[in-house]
Protein backbone atom coordinates (compact mmCIF):
# COMPACT_ATOMS: atom_id res chain seq x y z
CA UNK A 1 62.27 75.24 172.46
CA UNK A 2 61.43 75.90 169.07
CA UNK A 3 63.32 73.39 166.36
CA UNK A 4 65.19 74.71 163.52
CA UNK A 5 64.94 72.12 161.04
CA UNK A 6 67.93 72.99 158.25
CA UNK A 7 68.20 69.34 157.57
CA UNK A 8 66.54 69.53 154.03
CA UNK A 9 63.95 71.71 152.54
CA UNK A 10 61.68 68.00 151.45
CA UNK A 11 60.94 68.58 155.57
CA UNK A 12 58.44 71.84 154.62
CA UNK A 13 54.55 71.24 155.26
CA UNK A 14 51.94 71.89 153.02
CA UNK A 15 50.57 75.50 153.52
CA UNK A 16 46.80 75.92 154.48
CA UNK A 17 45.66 77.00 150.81
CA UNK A 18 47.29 73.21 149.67
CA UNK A 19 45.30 71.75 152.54
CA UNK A 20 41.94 73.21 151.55
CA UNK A 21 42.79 72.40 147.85
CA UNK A 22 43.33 68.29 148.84
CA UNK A 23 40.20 68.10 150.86
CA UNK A 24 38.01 69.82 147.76
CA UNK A 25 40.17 67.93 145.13
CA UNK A 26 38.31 66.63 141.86
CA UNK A 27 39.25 63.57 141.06
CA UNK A 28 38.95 60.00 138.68
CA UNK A 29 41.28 57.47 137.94
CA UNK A 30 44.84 58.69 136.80
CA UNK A 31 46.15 55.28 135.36
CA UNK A 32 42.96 56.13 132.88
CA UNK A 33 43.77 59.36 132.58
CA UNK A 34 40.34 60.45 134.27
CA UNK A 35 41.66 62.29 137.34
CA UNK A 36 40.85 65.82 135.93
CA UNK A 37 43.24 67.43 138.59
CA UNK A 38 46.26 65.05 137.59
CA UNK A 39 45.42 66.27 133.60
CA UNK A 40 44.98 70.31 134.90
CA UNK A 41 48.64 70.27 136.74
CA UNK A 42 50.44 68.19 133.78
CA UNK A 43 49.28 70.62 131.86
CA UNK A 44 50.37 73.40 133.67
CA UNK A 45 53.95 71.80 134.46
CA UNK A 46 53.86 71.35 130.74
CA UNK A 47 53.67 75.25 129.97
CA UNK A 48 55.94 76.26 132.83
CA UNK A 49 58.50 73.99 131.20
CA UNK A 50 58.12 75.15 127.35
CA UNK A 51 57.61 71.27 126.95
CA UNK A 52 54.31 69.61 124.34
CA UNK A 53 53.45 67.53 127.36
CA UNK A 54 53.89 66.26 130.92
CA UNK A 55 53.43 63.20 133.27
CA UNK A 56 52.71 63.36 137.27
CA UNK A 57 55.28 60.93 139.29
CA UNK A 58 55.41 59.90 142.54
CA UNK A 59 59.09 61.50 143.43
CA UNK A 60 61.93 62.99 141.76
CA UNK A 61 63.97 59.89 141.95
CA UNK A 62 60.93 58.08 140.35
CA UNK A 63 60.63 61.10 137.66
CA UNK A 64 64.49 60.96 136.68
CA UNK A 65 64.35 56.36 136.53
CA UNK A 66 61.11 57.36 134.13
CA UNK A 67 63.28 59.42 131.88
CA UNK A 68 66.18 57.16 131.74
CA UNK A 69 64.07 53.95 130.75
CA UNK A 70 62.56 56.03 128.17
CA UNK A 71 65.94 57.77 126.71
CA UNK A 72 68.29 53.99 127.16
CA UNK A 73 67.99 50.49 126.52
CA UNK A 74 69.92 48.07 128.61
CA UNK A 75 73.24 48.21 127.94
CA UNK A 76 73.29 51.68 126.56
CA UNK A 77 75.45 54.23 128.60
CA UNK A 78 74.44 57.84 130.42
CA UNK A 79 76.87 60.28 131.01
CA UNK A 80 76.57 62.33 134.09
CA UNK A 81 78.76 63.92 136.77
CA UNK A 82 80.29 62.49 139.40
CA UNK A 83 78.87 64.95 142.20
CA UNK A 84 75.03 64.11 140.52
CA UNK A 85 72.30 63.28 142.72
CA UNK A 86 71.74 60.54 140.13
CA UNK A 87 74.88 59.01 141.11
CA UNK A 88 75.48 59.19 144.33
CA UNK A 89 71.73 59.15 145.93
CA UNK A 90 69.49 57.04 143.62
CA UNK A 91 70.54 53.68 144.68
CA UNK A 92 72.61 53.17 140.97
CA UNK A 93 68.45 52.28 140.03
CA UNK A 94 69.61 53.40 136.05
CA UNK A 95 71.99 49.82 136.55
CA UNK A 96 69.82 47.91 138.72
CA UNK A 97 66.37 48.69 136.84
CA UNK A 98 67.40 49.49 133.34
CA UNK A 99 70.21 47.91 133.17
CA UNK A 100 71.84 51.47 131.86
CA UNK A 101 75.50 52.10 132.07
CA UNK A 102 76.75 55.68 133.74
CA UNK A 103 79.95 57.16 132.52
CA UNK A 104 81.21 59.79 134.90
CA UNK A 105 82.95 63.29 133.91
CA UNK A 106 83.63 65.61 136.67
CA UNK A 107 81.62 68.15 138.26
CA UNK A 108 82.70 71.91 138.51
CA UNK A 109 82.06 73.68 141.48
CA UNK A 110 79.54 75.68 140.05
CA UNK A 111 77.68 72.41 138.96
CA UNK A 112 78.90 72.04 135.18
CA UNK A 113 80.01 69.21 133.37
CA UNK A 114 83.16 70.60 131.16
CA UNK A 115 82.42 70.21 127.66
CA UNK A 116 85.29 69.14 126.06
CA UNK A 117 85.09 66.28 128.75
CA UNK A 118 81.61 65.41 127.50
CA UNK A 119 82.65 65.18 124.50
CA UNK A 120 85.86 63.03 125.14
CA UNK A 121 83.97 60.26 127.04
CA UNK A 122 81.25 59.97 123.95
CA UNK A 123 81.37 56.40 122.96
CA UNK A 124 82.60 55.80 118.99
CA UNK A 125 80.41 53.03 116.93
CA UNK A 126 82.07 49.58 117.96
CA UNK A 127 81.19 46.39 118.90
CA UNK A 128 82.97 46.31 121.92
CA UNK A 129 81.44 49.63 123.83
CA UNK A 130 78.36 50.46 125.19
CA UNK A 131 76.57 53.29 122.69
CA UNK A 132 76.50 56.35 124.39
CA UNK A 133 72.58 57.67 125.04
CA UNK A 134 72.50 60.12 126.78
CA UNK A 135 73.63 63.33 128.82
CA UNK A 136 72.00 63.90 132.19
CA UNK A 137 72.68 67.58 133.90
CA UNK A 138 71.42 69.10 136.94
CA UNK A 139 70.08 72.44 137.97
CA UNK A 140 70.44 73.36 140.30
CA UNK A 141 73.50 70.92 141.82
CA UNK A 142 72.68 70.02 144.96
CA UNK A 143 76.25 68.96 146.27
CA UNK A 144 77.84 71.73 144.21
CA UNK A 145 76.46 74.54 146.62
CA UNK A 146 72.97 74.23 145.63
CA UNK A 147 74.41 76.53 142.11
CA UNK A 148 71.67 77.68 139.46
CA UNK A 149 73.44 76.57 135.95
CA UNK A 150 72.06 79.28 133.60
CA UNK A 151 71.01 79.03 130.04
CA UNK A 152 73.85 79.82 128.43
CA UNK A 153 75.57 76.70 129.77
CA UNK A 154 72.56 74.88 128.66
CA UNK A 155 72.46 76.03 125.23
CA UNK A 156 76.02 74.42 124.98
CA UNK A 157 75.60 71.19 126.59
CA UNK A 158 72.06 70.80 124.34
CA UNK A 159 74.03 71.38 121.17
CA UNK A 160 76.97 69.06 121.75
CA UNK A 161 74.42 66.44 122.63
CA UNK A 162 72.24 67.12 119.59
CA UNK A 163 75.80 67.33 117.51
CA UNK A 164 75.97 63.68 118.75
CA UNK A 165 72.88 62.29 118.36
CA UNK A 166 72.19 62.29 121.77
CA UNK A 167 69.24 63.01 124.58
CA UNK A 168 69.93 66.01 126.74
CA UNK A 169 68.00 64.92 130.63
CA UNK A 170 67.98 68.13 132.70
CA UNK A 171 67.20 66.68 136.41
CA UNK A 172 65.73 69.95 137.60
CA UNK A 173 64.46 68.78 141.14
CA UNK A 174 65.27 72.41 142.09
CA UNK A 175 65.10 74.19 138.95
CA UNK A 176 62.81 76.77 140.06
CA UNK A 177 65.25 77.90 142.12
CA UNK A 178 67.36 78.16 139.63
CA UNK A 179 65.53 80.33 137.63
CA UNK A 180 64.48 82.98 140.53
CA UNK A 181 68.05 82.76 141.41
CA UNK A 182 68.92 83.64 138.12
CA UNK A 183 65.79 85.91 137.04
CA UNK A 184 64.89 84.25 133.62
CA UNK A 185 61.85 81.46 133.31
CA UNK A 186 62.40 77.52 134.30
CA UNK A 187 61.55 77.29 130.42
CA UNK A 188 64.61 79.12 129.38
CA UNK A 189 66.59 77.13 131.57
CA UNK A 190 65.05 73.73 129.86
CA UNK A 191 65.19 74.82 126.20
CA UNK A 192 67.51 72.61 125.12
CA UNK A 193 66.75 69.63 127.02
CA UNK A 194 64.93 66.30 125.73
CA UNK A 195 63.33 65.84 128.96
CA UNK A 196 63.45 67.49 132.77
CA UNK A 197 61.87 66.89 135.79
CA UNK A 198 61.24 69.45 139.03
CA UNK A 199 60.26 68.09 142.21
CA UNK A 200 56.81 69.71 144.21
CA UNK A 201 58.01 67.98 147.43
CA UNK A 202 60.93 70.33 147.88
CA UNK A 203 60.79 74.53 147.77
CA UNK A 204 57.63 74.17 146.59
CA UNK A 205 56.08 72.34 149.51
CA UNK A 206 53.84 70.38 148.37
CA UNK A 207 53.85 66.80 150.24
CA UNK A 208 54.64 64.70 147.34
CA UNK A 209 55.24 64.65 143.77
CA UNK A 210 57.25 65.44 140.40
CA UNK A 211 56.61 66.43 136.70
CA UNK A 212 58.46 64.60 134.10
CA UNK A 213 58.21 67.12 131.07
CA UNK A 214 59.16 66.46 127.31
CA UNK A 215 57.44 66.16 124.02
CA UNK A 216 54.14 64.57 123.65
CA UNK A 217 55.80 61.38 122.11
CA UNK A 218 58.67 60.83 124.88
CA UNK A 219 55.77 61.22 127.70
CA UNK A 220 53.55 58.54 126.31
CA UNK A 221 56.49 56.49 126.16
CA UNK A 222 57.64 57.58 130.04
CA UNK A 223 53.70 56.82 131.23
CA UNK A 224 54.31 53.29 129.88
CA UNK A 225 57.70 53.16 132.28
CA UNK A 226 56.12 54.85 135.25
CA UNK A 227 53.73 51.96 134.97
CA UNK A 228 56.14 49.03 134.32
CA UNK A 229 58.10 51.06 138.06
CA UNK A 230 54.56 50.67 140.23
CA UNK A 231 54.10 54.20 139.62
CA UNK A 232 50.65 54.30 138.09
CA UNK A 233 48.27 55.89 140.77
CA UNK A 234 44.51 56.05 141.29
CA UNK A 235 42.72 58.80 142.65
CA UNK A 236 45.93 61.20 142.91
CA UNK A 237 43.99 64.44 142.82
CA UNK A 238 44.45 64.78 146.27
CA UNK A 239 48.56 65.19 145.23
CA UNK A 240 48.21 66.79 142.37
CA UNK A 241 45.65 69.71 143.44
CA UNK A 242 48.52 70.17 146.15
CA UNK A 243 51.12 70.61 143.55
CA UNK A 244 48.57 73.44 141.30
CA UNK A 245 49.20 75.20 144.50
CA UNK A 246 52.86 75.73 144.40
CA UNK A 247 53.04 76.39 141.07
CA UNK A 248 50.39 79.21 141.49
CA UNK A 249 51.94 80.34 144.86
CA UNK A 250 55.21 79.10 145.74
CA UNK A 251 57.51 79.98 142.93
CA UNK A 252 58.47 83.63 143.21
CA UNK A 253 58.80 83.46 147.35
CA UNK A 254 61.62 81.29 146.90
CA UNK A 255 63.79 84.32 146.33
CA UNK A 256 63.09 84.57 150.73
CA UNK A 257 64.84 80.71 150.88
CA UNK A 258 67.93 82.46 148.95
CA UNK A 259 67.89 85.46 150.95
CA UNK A 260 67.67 83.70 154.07
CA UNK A 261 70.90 81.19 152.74
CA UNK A 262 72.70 83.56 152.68
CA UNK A 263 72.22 85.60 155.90
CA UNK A 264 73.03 82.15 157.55
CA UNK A 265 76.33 81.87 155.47
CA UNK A 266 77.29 85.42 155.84
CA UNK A 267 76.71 84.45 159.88
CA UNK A 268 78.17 81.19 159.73
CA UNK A 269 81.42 82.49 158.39
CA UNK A 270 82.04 84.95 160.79
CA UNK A 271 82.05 81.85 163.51
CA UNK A 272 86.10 80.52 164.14
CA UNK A 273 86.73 77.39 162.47
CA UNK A 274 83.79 76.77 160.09
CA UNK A 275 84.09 77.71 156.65
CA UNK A 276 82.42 78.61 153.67
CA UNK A 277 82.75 80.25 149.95
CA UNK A 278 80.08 83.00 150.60
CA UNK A 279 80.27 83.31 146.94
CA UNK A 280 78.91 79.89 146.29
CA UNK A 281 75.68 80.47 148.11
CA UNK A 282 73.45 81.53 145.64
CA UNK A 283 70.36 79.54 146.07
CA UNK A 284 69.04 78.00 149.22
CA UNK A 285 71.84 75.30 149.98
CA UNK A 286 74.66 76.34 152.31
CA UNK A 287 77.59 73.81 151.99
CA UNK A 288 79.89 74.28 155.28
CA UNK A 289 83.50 72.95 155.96
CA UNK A 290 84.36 72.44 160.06
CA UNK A 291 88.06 72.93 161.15
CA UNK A 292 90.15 70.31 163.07
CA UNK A 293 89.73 72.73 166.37
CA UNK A 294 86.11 71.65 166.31
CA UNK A 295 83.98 68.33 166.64
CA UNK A 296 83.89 66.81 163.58
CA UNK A 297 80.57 67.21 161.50
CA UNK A 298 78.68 63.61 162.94
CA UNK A 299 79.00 65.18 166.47
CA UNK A 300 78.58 69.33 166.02
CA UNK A 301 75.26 68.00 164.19
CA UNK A 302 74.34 65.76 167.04
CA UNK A 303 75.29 68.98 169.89
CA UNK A 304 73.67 71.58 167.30
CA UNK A 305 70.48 69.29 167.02
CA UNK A 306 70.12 68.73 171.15
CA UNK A 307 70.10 72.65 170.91
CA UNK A 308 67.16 72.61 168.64
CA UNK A 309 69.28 73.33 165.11
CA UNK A 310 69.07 70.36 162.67
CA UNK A 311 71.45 70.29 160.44
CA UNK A 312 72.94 67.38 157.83
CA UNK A 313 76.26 65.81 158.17
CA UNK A 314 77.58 65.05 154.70
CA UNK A 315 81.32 63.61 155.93
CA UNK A 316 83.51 63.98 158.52
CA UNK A 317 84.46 67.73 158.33
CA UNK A 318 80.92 68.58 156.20
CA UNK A 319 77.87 69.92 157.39
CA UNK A 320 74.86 71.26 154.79
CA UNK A 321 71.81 73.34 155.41
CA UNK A 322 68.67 74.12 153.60
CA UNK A 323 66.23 77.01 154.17
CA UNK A 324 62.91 76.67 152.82
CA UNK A 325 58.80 77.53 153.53
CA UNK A 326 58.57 77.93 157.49
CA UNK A 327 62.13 79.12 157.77
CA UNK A 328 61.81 82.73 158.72
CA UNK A 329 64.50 85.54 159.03
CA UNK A 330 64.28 85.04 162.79
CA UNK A 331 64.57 81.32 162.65
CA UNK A 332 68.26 82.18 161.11
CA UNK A 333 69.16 84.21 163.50
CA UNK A 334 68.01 81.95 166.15
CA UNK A 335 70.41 79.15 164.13
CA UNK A 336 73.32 81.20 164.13
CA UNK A 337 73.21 81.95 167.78
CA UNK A 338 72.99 77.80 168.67
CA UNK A 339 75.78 77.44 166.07
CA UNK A 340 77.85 79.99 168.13
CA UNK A 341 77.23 78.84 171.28
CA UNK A 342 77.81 75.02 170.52
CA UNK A 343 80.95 76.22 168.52
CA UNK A 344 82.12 78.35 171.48
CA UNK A 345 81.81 75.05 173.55
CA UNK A 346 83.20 72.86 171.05
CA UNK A 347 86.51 74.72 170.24
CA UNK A 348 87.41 74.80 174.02
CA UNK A 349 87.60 71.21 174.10
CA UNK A 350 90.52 70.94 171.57
């Protein structure tokens, strides 16, 4: 039995042109700046980005602590929304680490922070608040459907900050989807931000790693935090060479992880008592409600996944799935048939 694994799309191997690139990897001493594969794919994260400069990071959770050490002091307050991945899946490491306080405004569905809310929650000068830092989006928003936020919405958000003295963080750990989703460059899309990060570890399939990209006085600043985190590494060629590979060869095929999202929603939805917002599927993250008449989420994951489908429970009546490299059109057809049999099964027990 072949397994479907929708679980997340960090489970994707490295393809053989990544493997052959580790094993024949040049490399020196990154914490001296001497691993000349390191220095080749900051640069090249740098460009992609439209940013001066760029710094290689263990993870995206690693890249987007980096940023906010280097934007806050402790005590100084972040705004962000309350469906960010900052927020809910970071382990509060902005408080914990940097002592930085977040200040919450809503997320739309389509992954937004409304601006007139922004605005509203920026602190005034007085002794008694927190000052207000800086404003951390995301693109695209994972638990808002996986939606690409384009650059319009971005050219908003940066001027409000800059009207406000404040640092515009873009966490972009999928912001190359975003821009194939959307057809316009990942630079566009990070124009107006101080700093953004994209993850290699995800779509692009690399093993490990994140860019943390920004001007070329904010990144010396961010190396200096990366190393105060344990994140200064040795001989991480052997990453890095990995991660030139996806950004030679893995952007543009992402379009196939959207294509394939939405074949599985268009399928899914057709299936009594699960729904979804076809509309909302736009990138390669398929959000999925399950009705009373079936097992709740825990379970249909559990009966879906001894079928060979893997899929993530995100609350009682919420399942998610992510297609990515190694997911082929067959492989969603194969997922929609175990959905509808374990469904089929399901529903006749209520």
């Amino acid at each position: 039995m072949r397994r479907i694994d929708l679980r997340s799309d960090t489970v994707t191997l490295p393809t053989e042109s990544m493997r052959r690139a580790i094993a024949e990897a040049d490399v020196g001493d990154d914490v001296f700046r001497e691993d000349p594969t390191v220095n080749r794919l900051e640069e090249r994260a740098a460009e992609l980005l439209g940013k001066e400069a760029a710094l290689f990071v263990v993870s995206g959770t690693m890249a987007n602590l980096v940023c906010e050490l280097t934007h806050c002091g402790r005590g100084d307050e972040m705004i962000l929304g309350d469906q960010s991945h900052i927020l809910h899946y970071e382990q509060g490491g902005c408080a914990a680490l940097g002592g930085i306080h977040p200040r919450t405004v809503r997320n739309l569905p389509d992954g937004t922070l409304p601006l007139d809310e922004v605005e509203a929650v920026v602190r005034e000068d007085n002794v008694h608040f927190p000052r207000t830092r800086l404003v951390a989006v995301e693109n695209t928003h994972n638990r808002c459907n996986g939606m690409p936020v384009d650059a319009g919405y971005m050219a908003k958000i940066g001027a409000l900050a800059r009207r406000f003295g404040l640092k515009l963080h873009v966490d972009g750990a999928r912001i190359f989807n975003a821009a194939v989703s959307l057809g316009v460059s990942a630079a566009d899309l990070a124009a107006d931000a101080d700093s953004v990060v994209f993850c290699l570890s995800k779509g692009l399939s690399a093993p490990a790693g994140a860019l943390v990209c920004g001007s070329e006085a904010f990144i010396t600043e961010a190396r200096r935090n990366r190393k105060v985190v344990g994140g200064g590494m040795r001989q991480a060629g052997v990453l890095g060479a990995a991660g030139l590979v996806a950004l030679d060869e893995m952007i543009e095929r992402l379009s196939e992880d959207h294509e394939n999202a939405r074949r599985l929603a268009e399928g899914l939805v057709e299936i009594p008592g699960v729904m979804i917002d076809v509309s909302f599927v736009r990138t390669n993250i398929v959000f999925m409600d399950v009705a009373e008449t079936l097992p709740a989420a825990p379970e249909l994951a559990s009966r879906l996944s001894a079928e060979g489908l893997l899929i993530l429970p995100l609350g009682p009546r919420k399942l998610r799935a992510v297609t990515h490299y190694g997911i082929t059109r067959d492989d969603i057809d194969g997922a929609l048939a175990v959905f509808q049999r374990v469904c089929k099964a399901g529903a006749h027990e209520f």
